[in-house]
C-alpha atoms as a PDB file:
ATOM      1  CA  UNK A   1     135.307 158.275 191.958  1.00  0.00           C
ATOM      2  CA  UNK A   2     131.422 158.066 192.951  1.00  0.00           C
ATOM      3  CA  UNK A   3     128.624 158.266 190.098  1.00  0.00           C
ATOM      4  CA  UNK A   4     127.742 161.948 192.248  1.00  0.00           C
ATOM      5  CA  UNK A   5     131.048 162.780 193.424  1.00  0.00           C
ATOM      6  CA  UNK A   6     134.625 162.735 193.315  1.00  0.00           C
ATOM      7  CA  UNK A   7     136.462 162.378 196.581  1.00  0.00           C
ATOM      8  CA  UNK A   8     140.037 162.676 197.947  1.00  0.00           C
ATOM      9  CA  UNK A   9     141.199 159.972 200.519  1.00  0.00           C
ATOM     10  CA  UNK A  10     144.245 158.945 203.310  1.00  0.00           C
ATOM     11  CA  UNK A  11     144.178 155.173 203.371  1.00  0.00           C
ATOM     12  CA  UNK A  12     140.633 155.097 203.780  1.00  0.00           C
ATOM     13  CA  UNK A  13     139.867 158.006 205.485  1.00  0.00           C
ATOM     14  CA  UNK A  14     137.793 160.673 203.507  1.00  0.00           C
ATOM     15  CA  UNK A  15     140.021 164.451 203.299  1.00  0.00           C
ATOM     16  CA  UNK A  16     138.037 166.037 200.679  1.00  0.00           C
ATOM     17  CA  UNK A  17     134.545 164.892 198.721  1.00  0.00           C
ATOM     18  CA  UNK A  18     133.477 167.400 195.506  1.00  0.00           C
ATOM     19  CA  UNK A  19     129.828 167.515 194.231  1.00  0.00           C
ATOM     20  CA  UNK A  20     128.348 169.580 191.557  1.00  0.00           C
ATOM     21  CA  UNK A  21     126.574 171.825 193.936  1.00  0.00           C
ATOM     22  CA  UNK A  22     129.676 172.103 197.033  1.00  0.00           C
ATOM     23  CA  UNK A  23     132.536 170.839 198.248  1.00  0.00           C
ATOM     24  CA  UNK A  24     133.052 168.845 201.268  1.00  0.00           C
ATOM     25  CA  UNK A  25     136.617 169.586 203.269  1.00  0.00           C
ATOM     26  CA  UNK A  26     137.714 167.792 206.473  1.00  0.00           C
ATOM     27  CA  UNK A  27     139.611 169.945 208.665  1.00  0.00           C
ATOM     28  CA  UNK A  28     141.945 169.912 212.450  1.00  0.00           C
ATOM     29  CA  UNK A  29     139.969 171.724 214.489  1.00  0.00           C
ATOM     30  CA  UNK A  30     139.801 175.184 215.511  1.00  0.00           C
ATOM     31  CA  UNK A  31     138.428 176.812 212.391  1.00  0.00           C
ATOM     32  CA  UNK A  32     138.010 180.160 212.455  1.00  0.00           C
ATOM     33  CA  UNK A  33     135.809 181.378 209.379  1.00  0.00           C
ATOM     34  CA  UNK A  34     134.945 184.796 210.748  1.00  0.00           C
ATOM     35  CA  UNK A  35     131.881 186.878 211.316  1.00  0.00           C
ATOM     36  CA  UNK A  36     129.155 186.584 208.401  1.00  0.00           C
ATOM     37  CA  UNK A  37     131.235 183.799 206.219  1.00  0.00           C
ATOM     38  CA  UNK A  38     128.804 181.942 203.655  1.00  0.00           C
ATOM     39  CA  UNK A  39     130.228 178.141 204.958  1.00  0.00           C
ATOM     40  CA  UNK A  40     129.380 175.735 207.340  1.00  0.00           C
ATOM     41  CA  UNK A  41     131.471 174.218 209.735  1.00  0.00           C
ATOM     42  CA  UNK A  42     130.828 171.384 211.616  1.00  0.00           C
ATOM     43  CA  UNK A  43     132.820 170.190 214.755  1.00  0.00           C
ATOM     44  CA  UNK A  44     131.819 167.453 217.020  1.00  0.00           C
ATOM     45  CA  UNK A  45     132.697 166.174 220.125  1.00  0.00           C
ATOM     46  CA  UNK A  46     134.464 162.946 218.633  1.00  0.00           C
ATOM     47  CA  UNK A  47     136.999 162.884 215.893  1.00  0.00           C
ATOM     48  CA  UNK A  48     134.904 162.307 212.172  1.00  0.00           C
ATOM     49  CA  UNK A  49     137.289 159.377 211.723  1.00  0.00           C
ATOM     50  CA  UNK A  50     138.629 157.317 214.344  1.00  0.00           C
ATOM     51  CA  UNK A  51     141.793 156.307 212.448  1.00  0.00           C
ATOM     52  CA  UNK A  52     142.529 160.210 212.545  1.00  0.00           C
ATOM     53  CA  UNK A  53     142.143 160.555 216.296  1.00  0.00           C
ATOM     54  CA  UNK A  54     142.609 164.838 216.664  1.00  0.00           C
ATOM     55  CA  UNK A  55     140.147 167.280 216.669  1.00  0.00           C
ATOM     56  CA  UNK A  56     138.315 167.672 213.860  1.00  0.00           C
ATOM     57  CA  UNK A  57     135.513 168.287 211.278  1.00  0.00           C
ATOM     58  CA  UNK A  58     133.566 169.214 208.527  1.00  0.00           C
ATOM     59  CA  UNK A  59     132.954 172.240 206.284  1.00  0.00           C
ATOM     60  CA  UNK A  60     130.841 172.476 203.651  1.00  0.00           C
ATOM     61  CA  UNK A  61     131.612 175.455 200.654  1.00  0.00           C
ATOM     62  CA  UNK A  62     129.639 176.306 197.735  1.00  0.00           C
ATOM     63  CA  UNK A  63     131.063 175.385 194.597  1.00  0.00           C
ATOM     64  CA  UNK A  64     130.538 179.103 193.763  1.00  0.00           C
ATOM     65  CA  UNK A  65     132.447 180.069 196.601  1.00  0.00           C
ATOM     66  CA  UNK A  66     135.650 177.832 195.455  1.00  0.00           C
ATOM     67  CA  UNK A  67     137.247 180.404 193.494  1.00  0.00           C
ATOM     68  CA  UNK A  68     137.704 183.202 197.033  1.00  0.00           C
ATOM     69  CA  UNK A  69     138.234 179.880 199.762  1.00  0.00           C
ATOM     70  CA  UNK A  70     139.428 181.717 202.710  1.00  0.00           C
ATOM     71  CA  UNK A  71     143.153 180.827 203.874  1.00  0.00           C
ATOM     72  CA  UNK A  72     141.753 179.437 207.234  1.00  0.00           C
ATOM     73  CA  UNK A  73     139.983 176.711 205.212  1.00  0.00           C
ATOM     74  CA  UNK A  74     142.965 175.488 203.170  1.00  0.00           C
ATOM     75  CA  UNK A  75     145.573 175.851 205.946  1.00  0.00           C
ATOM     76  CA  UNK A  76     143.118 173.677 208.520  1.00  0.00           C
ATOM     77  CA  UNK A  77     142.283 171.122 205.830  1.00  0.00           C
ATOM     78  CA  UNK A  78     146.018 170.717 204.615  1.00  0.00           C
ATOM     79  CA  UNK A  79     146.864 169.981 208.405  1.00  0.00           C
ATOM     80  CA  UNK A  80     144.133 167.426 208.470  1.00  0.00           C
ATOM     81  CA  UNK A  81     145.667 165.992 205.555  1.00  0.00           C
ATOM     82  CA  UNK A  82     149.183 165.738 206.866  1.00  0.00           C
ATOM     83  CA  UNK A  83     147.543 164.422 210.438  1.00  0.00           C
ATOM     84  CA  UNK A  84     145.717 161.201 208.281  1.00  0.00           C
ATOM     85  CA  UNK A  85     148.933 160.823 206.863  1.00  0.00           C
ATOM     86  CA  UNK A  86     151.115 160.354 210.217  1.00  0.00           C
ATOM     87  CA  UNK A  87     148.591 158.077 211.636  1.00  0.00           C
ATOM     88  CA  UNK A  88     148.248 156.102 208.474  1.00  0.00           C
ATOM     89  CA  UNK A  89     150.528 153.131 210.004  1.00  0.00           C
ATOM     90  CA  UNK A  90     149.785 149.976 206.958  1.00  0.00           C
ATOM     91  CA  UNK A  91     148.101 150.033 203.917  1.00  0.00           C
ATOM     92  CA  UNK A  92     147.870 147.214 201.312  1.00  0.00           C
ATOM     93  CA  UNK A  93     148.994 149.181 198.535  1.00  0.00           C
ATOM     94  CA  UNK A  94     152.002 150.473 200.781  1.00  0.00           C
ATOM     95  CA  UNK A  95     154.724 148.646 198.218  1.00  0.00           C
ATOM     96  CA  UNK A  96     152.767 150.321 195.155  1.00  0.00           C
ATOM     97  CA  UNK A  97     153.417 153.647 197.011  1.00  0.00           C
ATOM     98  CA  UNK A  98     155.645 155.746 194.519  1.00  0.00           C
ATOM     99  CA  UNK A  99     158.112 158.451 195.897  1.00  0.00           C
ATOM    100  CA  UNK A 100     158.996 159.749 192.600  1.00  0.00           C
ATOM    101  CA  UNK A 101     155.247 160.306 191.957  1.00  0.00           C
ATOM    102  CA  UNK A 102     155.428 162.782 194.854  1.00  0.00           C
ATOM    103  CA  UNK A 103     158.495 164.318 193.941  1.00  0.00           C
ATOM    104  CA  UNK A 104     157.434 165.295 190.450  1.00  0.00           C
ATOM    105  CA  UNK A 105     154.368 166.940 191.752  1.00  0.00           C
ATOM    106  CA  UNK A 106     156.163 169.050 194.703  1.00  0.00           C
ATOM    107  CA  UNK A 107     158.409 169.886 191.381  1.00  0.00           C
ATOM    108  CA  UNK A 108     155.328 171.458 189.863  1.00  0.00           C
ATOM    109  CA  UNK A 109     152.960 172.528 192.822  1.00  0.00           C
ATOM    110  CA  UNK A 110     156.182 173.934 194.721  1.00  0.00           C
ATOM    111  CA  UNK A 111     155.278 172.395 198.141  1.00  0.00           C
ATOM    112  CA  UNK A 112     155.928 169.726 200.123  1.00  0.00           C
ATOM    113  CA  UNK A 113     153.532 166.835 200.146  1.00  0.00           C
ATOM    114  CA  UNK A 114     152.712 164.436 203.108  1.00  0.00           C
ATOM    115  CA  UNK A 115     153.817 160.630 203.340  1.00  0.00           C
ATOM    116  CA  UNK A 116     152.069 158.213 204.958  1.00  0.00           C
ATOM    117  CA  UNK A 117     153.780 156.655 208.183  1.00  0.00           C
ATOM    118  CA  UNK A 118     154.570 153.371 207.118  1.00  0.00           C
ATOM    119  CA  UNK A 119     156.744 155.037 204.142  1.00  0.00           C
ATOM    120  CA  UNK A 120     159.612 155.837 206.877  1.00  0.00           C
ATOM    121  CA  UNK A 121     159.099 152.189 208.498  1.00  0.00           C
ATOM    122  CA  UNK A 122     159.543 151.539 205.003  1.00  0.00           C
ATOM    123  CA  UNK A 123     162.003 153.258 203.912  1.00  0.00           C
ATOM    124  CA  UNK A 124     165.047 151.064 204.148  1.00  0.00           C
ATOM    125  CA  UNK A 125     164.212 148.041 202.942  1.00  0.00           C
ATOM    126  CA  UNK A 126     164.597 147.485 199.542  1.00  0.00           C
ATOM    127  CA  UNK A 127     161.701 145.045 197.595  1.00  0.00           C
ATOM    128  CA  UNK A 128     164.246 142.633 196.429  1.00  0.00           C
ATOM    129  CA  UNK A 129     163.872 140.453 193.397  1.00  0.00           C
ATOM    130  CA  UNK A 130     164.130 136.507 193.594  1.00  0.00           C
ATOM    131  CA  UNK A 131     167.316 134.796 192.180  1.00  0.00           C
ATOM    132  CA  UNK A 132     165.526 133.930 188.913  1.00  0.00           C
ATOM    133  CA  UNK A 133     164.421 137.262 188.152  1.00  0.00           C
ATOM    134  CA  UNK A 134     167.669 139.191 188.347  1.00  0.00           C
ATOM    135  CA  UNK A 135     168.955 140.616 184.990  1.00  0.00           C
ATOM    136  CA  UNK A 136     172.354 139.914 184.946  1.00  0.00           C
ATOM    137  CA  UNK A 137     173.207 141.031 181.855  1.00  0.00           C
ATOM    138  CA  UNK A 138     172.251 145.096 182.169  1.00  0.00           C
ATOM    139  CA  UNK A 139     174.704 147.163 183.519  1.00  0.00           C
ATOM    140  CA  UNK A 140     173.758 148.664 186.682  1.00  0.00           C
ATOM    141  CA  UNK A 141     174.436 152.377 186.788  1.00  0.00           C
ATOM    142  CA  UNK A 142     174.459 154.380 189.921  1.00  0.00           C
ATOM    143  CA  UNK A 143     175.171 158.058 190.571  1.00  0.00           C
ATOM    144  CA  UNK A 144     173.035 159.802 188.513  1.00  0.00           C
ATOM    145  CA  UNK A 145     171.783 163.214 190.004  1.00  0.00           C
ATOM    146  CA  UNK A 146     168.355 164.476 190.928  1.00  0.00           C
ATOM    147  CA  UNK A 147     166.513 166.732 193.360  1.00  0.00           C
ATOM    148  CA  UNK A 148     165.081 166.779 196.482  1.00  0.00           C
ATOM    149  CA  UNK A 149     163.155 169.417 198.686  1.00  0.00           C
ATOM    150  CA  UNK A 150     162.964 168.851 202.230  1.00  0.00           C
ATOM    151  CA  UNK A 151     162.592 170.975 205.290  1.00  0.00           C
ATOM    152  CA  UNK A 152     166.027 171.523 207.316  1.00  0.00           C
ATOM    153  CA  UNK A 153     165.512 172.132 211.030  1.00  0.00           C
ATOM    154  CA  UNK A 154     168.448 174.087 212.841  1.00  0.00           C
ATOM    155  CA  UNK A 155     170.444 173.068 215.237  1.00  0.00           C
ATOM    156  CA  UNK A 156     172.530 174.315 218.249  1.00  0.00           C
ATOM    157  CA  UNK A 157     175.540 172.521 218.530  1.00  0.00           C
ATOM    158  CA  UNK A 158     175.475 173.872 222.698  1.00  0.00           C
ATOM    159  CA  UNK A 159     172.598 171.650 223.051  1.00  0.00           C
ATOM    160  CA  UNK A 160     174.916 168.689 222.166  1.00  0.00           C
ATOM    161  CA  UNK A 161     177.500 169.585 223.720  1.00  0.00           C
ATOM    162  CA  UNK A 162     175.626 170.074 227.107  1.00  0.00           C
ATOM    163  CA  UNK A 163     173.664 166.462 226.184  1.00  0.00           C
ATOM    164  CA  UNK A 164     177.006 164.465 226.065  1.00  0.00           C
ATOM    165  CA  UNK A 165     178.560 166.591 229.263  1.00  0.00           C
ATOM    166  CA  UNK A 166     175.720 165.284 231.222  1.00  0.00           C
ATOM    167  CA  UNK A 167     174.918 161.831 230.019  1.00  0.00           C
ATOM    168  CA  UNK A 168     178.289 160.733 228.750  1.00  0.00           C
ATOM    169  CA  UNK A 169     179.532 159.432 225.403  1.00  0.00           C
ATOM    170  CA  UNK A 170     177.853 155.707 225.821  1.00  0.00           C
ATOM    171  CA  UNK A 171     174.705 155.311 224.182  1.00  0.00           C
ATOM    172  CA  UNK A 172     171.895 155.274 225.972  1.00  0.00           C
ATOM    173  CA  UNK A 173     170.184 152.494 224.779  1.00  0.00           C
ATOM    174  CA  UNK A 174     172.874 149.782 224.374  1.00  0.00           C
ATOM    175  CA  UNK A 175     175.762 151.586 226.151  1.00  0.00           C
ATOM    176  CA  UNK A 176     177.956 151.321 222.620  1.00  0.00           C
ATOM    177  CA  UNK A 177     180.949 153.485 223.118  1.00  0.00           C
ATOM    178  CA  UNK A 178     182.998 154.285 220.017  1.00  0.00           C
ATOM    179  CA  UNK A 179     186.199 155.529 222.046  1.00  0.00           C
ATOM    180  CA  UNK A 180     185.752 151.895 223.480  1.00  0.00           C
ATOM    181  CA  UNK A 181     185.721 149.874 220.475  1.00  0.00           C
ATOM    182  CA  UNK A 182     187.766 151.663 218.000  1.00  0.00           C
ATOM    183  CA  UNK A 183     190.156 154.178 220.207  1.00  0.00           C
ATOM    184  CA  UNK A 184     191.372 157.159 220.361  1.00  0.00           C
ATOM    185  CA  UNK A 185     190.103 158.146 216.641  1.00  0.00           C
ATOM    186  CA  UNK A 186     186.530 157.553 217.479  1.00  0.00           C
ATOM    187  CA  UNK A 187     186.675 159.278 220.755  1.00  0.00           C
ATOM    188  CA  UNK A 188     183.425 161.549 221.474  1.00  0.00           C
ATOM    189  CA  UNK A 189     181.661 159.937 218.674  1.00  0.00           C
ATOM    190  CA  UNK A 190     177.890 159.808 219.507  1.00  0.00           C
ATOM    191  CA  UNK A 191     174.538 161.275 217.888  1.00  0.00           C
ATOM    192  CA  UNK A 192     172.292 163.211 219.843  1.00  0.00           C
ATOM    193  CA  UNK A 193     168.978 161.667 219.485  1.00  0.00           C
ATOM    194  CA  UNK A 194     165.466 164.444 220.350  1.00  0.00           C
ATOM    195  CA  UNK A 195     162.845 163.019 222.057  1.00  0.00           C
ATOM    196  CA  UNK A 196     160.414 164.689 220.510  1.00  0.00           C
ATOM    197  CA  UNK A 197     161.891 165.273 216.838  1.00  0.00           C
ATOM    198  CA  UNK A 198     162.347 168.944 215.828  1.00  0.00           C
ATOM    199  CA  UNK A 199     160.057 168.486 212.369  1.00  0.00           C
ATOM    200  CA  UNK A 200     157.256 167.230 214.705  1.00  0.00           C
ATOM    201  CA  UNK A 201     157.305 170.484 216.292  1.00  0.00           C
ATOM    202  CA  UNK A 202     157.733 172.411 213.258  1.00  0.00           C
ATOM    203  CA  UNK A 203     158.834 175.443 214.764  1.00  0.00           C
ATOM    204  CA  UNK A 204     161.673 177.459 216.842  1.00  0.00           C
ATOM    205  CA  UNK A 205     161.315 176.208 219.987  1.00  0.00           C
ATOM    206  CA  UNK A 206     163.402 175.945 223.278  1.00  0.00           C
ATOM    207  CA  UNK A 207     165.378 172.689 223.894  1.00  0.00           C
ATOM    208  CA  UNK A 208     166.484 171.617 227.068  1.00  0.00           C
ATOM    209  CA  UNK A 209     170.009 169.264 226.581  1.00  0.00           C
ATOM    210  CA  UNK A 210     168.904 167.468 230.054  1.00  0.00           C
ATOM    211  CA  UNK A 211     165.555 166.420 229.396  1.00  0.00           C
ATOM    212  CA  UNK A 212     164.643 166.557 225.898  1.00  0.00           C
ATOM    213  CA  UNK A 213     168.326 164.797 224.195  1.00  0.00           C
ATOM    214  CA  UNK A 214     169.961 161.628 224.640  1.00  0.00           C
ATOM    215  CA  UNK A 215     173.015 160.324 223.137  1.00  0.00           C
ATOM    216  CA  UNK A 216     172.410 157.043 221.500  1.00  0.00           C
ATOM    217  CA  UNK A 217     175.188 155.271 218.849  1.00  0.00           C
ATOM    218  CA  UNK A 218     174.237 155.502 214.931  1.00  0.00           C
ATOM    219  CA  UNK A 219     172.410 151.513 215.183  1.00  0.00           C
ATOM    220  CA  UNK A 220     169.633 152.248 218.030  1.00  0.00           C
ATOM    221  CA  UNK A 221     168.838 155.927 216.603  1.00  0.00           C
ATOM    222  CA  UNK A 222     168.356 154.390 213.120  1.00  0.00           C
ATOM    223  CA  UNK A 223     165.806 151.874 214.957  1.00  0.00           C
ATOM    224  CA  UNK A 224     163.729 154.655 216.746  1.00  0.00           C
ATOM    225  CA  UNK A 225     163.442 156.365 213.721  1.00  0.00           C
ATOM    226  CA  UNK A 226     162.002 153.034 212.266  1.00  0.00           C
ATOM    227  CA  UNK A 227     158.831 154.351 212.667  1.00  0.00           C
ATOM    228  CA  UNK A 228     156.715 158.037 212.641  1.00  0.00           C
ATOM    229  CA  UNK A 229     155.984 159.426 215.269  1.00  0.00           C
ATOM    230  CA  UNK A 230     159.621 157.539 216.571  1.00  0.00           C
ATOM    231  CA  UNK A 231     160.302 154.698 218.891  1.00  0.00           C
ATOM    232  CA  UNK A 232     160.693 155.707 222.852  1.00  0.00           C
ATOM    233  CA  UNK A 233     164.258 155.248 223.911  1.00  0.00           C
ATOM    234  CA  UNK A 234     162.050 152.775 226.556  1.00  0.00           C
ATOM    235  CA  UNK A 235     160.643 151.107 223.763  1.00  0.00           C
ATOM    236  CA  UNK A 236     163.885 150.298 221.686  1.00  0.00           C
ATOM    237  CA  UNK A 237     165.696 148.947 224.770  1.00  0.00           C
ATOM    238  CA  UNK A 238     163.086 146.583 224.974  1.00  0.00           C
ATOM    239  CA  UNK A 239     163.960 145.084 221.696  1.00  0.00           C
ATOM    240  CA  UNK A 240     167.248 145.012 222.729  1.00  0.00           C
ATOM    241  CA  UNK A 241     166.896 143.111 225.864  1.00  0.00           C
ATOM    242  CA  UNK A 242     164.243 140.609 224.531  1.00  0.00           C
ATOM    243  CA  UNK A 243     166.483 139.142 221.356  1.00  0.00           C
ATOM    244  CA  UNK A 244     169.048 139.151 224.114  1.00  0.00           C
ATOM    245  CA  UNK A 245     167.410 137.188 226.214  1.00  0.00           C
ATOM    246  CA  UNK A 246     166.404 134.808 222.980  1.00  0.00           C
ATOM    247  CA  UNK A 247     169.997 134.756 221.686  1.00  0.00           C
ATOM    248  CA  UNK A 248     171.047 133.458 225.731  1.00  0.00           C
ATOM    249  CA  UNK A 249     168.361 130.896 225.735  1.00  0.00           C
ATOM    250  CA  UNK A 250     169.230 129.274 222.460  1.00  0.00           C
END
């Protein structure tokens, strides 16, 4: 909050500043507002934020015009929004971050809300307490049931099933093979890992088994998905081979 304004931000990164006389919206660029429309837009030839590196910019609406905002407007801004929020990678405040917060608003607003990137680097470690500030004496209770509203993105089990005819049951990464380890019971066992995940996309799309799956075991697929947008297959084999290397040389 400003003494002139009140203003909506990613991280640092300005989304949405409100005066008395307009309102300020960042948008991904293009915008179309259509012939004769009342507000500005503004698009450079740089990004307006270089932590939000797509194309972008500005428009500027009457706080008389608030009430009719065209659709363009809102959908363009709310992808801006959702673009400061993949590329917002740390924060300080990143262990004050609340996921219930968010879920009780989608509850009310009926939509899902963008999380910041580092919430799915996040998202498996647990903040734990030191030894001398453990209750012992509460019971700890587990199981109790609430709800969640996510986006589901279908799948075609062919593509699998073409993915581990052509690369094999082995994981791609570290060469794991379940039917190796554990026998007969675990034979065939893999996940299919997307190169380029299916919600990044957001949309039906064709998928080719060859060149856009790879079978990797349950350990290296929960490592490239350590971070949004995910690990390269590249990249996680990398990690691989270096503590290798350090656990040889010790």
């Amino acid at each position: 909050m400003y003494a002139e304004s009140l203003r909506l931000n990613v991280g640092q990164v300005e989304t949405l500043t409100l005066y008395a006389s307009d309102c300020r919206f960042l948008f991904r660029a293009p915008l179309d507002l259509g012939v004769n429309s009342p507000f500005i837009a503004q698009i450079g030839g740089e990004p307006v934020y270089r932590a939000v590196p797509v194309p972008s910019g500005v428009c500027v609406v009457p706080t008389t015009g608030m009430a009719n905002l065209p659709h363009s407007i809102r959908a363009a801004h709310d992808v801006y929004i959702r673009d400061a929020a993949s590329y917002k990678r740390v924060s300080p405040f990143k262990r004050s971050f609340s996921p219930a917060v968010l879920e009780y608003l989608e509850s009310l607003l009926g939509i899902v809300l963008p999380r910041p990137s580092y919430v799915s680097q996040e998202a498996n470690q647990l903040v734990e307490s030191l030894a001398d500030e453990l209750d012992t004496s509460a019971p700890i209770r587990e199981g109790a049931k609430y709800q969640v509203t996510v986006n589901a993105y279908e799948r075609d089990p062919r593509a699998r099933k073409l993915c581990v005819t052509h690369y094999g049951t082995g994981c791609a990464i570290c060469g794991f093979s379940f039917g190796a380890v554990y026998g007969q019971v675990a034979e065939g066992l893999i996940h299919v890992h997307h190169l380029r995940p299916l919600s990044e996309i957001g949309e039906e799309s064709e998928v080719d088994p060859i060149t856009d799956l790879r079978p990797v075991c349950p350990n290296c697929h929960a490592v490239l998905h350590r971070r949004a947008p995910a690990y390269s297959i590249d990249e996680v084999r990398a990690f691989l081979l270096a503590t290798r290397l350090v656990t040889k040389n010790q």
